[in-house]
C-alpha atoms as a PDB file:
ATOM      1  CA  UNK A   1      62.475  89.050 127.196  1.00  0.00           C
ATOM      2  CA  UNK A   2      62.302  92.190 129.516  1.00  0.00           C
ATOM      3  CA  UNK A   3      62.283  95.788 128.201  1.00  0.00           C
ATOM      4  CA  UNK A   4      66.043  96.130 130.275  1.00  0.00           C
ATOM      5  CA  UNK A   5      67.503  93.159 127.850  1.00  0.00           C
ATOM      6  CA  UNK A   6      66.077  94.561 124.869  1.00  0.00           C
ATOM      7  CA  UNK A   7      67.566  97.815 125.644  1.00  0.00           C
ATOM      8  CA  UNK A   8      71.009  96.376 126.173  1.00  0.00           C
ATOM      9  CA  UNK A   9      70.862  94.012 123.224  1.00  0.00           C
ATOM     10  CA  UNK A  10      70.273  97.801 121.098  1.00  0.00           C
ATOM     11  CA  UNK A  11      72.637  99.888 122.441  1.00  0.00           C
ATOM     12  CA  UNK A  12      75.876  97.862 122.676  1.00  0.00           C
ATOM     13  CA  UNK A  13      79.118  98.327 120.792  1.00  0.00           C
ATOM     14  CA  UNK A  14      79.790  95.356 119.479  1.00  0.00           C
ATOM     15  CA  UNK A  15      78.401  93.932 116.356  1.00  0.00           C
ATOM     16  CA  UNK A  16      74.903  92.786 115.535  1.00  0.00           C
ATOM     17  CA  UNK A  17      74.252  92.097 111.794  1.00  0.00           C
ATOM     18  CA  UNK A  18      77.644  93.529 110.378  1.00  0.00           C
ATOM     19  CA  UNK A  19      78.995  95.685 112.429  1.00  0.00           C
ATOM     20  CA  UNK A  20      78.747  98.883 110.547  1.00  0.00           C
ATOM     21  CA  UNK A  21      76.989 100.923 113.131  1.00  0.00           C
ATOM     22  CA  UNK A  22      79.419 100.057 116.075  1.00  0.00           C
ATOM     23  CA  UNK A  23      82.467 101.193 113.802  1.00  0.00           C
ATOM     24  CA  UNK A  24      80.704 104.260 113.037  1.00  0.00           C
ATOM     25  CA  UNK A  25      79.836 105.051 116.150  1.00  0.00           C
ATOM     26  CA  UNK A  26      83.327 104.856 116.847  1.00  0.00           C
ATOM     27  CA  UNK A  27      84.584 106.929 114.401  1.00  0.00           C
ATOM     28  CA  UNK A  28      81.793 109.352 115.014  1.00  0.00           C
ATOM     29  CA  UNK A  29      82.273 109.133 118.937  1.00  0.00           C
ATOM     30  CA  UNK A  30      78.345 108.438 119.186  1.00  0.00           C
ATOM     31  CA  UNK A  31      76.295 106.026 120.830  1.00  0.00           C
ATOM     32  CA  UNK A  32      75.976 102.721 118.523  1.00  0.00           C
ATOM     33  CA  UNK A  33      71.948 103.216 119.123  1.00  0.00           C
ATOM     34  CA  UNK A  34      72.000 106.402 117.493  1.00  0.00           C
ATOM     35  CA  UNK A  35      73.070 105.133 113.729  1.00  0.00           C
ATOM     36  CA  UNK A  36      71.031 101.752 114.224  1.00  0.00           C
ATOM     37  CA  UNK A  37      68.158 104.281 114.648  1.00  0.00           C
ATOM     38  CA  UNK A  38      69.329 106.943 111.484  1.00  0.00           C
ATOM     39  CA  UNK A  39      69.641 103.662 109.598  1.00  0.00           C
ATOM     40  CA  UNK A  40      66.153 102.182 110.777  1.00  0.00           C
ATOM     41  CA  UNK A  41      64.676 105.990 110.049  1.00  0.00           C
ATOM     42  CA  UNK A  42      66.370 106.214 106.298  1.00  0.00           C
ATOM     43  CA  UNK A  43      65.246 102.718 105.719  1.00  0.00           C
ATOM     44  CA  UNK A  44      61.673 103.104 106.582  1.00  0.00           C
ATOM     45  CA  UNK A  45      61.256 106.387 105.086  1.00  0.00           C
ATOM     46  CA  UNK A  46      63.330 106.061 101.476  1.00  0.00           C
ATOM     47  CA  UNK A  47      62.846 102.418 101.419  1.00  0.00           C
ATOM     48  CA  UNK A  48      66.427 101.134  99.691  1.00  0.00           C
ATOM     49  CA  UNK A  49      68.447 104.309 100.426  1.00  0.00           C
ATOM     50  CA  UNK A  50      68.994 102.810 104.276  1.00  0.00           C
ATOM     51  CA  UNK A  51      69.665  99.563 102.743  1.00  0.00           C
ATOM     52  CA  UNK A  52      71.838 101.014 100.583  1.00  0.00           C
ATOM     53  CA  UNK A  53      73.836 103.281 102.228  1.00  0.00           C
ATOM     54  CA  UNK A  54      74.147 100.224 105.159  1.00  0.00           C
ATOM     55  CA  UNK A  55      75.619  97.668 103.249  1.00  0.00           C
ATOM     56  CA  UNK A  56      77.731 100.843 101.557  1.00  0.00           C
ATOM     57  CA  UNK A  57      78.864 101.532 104.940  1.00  0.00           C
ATOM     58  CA  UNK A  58      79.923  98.067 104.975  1.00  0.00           C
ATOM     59  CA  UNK A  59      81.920  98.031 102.007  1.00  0.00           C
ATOM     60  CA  UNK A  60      83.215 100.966 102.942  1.00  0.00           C
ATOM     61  CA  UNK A  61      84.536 100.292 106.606  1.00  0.00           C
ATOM     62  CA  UNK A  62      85.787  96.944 106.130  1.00  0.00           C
ATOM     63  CA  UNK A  63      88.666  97.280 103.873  1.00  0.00           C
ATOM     64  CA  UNK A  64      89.394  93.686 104.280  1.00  0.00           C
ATOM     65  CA  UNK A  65      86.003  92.536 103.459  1.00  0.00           C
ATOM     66  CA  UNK A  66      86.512  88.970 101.273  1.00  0.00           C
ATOM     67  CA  UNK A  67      86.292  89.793  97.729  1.00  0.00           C
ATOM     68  CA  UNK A  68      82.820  87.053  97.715  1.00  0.00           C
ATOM     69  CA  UNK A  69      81.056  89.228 100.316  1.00  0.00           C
ATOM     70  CA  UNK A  70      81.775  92.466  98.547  1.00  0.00           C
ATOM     71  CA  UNK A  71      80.633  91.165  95.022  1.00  0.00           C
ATOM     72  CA  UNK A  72      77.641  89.275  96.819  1.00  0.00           C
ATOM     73  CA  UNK A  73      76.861  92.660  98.449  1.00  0.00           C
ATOM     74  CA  UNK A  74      77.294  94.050  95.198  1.00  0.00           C
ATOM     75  CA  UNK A  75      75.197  91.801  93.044  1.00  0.00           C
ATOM     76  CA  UNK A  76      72.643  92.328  95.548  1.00  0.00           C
ATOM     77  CA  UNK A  77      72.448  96.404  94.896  1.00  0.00           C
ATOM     78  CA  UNK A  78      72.361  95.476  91.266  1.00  0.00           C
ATOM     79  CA  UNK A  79      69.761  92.978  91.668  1.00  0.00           C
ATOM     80  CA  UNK A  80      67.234  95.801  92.347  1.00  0.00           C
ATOM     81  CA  UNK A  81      67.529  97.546  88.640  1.00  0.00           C
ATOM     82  CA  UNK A  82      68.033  95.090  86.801  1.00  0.00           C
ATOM     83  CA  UNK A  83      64.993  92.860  88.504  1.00  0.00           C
ATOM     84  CA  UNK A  84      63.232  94.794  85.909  1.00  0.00           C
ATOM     85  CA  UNK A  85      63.921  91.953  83.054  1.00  0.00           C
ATOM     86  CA  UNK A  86      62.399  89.531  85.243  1.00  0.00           C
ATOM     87  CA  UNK A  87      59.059  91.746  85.097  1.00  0.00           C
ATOM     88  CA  UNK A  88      56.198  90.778  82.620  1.00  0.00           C
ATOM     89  CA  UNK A  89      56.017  92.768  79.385  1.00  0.00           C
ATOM     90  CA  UNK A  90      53.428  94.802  80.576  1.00  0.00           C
ATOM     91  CA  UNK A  91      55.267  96.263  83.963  1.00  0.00           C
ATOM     92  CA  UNK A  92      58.233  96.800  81.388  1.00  0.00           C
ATOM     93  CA  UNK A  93      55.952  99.100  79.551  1.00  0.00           C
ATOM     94  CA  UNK A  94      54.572 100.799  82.198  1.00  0.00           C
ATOM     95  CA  UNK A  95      58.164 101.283  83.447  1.00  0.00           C
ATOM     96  CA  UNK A  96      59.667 102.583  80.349  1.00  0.00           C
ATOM     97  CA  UNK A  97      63.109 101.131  81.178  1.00  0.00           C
ATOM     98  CA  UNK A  98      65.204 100.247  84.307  1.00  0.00           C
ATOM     99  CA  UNK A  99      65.401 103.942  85.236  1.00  0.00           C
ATOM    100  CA  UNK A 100      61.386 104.662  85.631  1.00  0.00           C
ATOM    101  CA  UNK A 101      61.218 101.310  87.211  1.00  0.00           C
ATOM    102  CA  UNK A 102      63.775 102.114  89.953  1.00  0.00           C
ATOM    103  CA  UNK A 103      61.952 105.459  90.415  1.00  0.00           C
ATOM    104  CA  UNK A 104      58.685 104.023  89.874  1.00  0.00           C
ATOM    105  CA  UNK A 105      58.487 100.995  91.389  1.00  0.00           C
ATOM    106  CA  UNK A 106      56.358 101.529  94.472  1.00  0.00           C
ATOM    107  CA  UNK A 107      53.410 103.009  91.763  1.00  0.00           C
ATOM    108  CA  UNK A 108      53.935 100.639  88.999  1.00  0.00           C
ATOM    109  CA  UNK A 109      52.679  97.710  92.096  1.00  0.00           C
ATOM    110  CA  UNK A 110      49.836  99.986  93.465  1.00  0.00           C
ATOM    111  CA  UNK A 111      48.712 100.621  89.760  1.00  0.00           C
ATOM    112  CA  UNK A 112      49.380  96.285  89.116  1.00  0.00           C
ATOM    113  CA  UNK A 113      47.377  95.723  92.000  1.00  0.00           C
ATOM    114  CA  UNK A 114      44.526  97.878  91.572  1.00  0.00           C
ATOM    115  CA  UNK A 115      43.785  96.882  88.133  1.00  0.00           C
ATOM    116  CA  UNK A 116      45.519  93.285  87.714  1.00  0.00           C
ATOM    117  CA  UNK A 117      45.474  92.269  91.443  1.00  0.00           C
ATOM    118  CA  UNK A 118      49.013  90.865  91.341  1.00  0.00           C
ATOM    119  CA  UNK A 119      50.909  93.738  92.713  1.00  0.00           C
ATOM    120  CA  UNK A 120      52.989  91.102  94.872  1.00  0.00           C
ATOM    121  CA  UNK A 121      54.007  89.069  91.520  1.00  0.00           C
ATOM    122  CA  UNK A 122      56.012  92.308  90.861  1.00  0.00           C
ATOM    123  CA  UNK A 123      58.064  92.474  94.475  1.00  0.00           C
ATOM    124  CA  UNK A 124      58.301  88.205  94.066  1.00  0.00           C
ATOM    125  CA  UNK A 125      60.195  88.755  91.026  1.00  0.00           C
ATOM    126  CA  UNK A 126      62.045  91.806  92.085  1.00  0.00           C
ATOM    127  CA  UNK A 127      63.678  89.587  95.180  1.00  0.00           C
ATOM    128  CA  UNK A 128      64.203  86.916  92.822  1.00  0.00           C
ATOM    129  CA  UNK A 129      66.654  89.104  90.874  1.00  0.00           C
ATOM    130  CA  UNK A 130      68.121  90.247  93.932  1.00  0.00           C
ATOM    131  CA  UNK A 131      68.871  86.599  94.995  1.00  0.00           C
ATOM    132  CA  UNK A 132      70.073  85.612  91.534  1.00  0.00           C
ATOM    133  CA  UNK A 133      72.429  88.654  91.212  1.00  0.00           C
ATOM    134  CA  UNK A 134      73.648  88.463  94.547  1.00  0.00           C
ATOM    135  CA  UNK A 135      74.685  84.737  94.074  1.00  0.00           C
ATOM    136  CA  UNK A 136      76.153  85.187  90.989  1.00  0.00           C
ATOM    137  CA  UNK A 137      78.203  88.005  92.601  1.00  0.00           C
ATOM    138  CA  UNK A 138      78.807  85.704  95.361  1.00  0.00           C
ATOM    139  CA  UNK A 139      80.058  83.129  92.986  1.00  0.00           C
ATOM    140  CA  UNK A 140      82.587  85.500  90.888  1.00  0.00           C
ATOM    141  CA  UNK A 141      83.703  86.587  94.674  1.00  0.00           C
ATOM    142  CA  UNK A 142      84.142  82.977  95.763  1.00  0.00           C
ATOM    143  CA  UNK A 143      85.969  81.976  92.564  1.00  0.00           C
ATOM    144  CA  UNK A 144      88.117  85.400  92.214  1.00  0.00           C
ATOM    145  CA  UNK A 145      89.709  84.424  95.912  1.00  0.00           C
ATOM    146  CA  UNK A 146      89.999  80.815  94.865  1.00  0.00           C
ATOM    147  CA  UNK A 147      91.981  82.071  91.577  1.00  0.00           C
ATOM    148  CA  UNK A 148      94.165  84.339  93.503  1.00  0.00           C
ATOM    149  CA  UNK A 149      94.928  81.707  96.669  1.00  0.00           C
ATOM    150  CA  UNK A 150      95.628  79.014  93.687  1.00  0.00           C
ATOM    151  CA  UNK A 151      98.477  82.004  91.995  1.00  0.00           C
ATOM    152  CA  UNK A 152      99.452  82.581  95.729  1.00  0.00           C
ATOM    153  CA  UNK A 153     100.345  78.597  96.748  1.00  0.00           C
ATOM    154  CA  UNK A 154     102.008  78.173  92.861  1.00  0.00           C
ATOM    155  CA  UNK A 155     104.543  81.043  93.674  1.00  0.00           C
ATOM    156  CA  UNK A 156     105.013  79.564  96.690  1.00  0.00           C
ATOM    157  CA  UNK A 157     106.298  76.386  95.466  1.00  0.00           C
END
């Protein structure tokens, strides 16, 4: 893939992963290429915050977002706290509670990994409670819009 292809794969308007930087580039009258950078920049430099404020953005901008996406999306931002039960009893300690695990969580693995050597045990289980809070979001989504289309086709009839 040329440089010219890679450029134009970047910069256009329409959607790449969920649209949020086209719309706001729209609202914003900018160039799409200018958020995907701010968001690449935040990301890299406050690790969740680009994350964050990206899948906010999300939420935000698309009002009509299915209820399973926005409580997947959800589950997934609350994955990150409370991924702190599925920590060993010593990170807990070290932590102190979800708060100085959220704030502490890049030294907690460097101090895990220079003194256990396991400092990736503690971002393995920190995914798994994102994936395990973002499908059980998913699922009370999923099952919220199947409740509500089941109400919808009973009034119907």
């Amino acid at each position: 893939m040329d440089t010219q292809k890679i450029i134009q794969f970047i910069t256009r308007p329409e959607k790449i992963l969920l649209g949020v930087s086209s719309r706001l580039a729209l609202k914003l009258n900018l160039q799409p290429i200018i958020i995907r950078i701010s968001f690449i920049v935040l990301t890299l430099l406050f690790i969740p915050l680009g994350i964050l404020a990206y899948f906010g953005g999300y939420l935000v901008l698309n009002k009509m977002a299915g209820k399973m996406m926005t409580f997947a999306l959800i589950g997934a931002l609350l994955g990150i706290p409370f991924s702190y039960y599925f920590q060993s009893e010593m990170v807990q300690r070290m932590a102190g509670g979800i708060t100085g695990y959220v704030k502490n969580f890049v030294t907690i693995v460097d101090d895990v990994d220079r003194f256990v050597g396991n400092g990736m045990d503690i971002i393995w289980d920190a995914l798994i409670g994102v994936v395990i809070f973002t499908l059980i979001g998913g699922a009370i989504g999923y099952f919220m819009n199947a409740s509500k289309s089941k109400s919808g086709q009973n009034d119907v009839k």
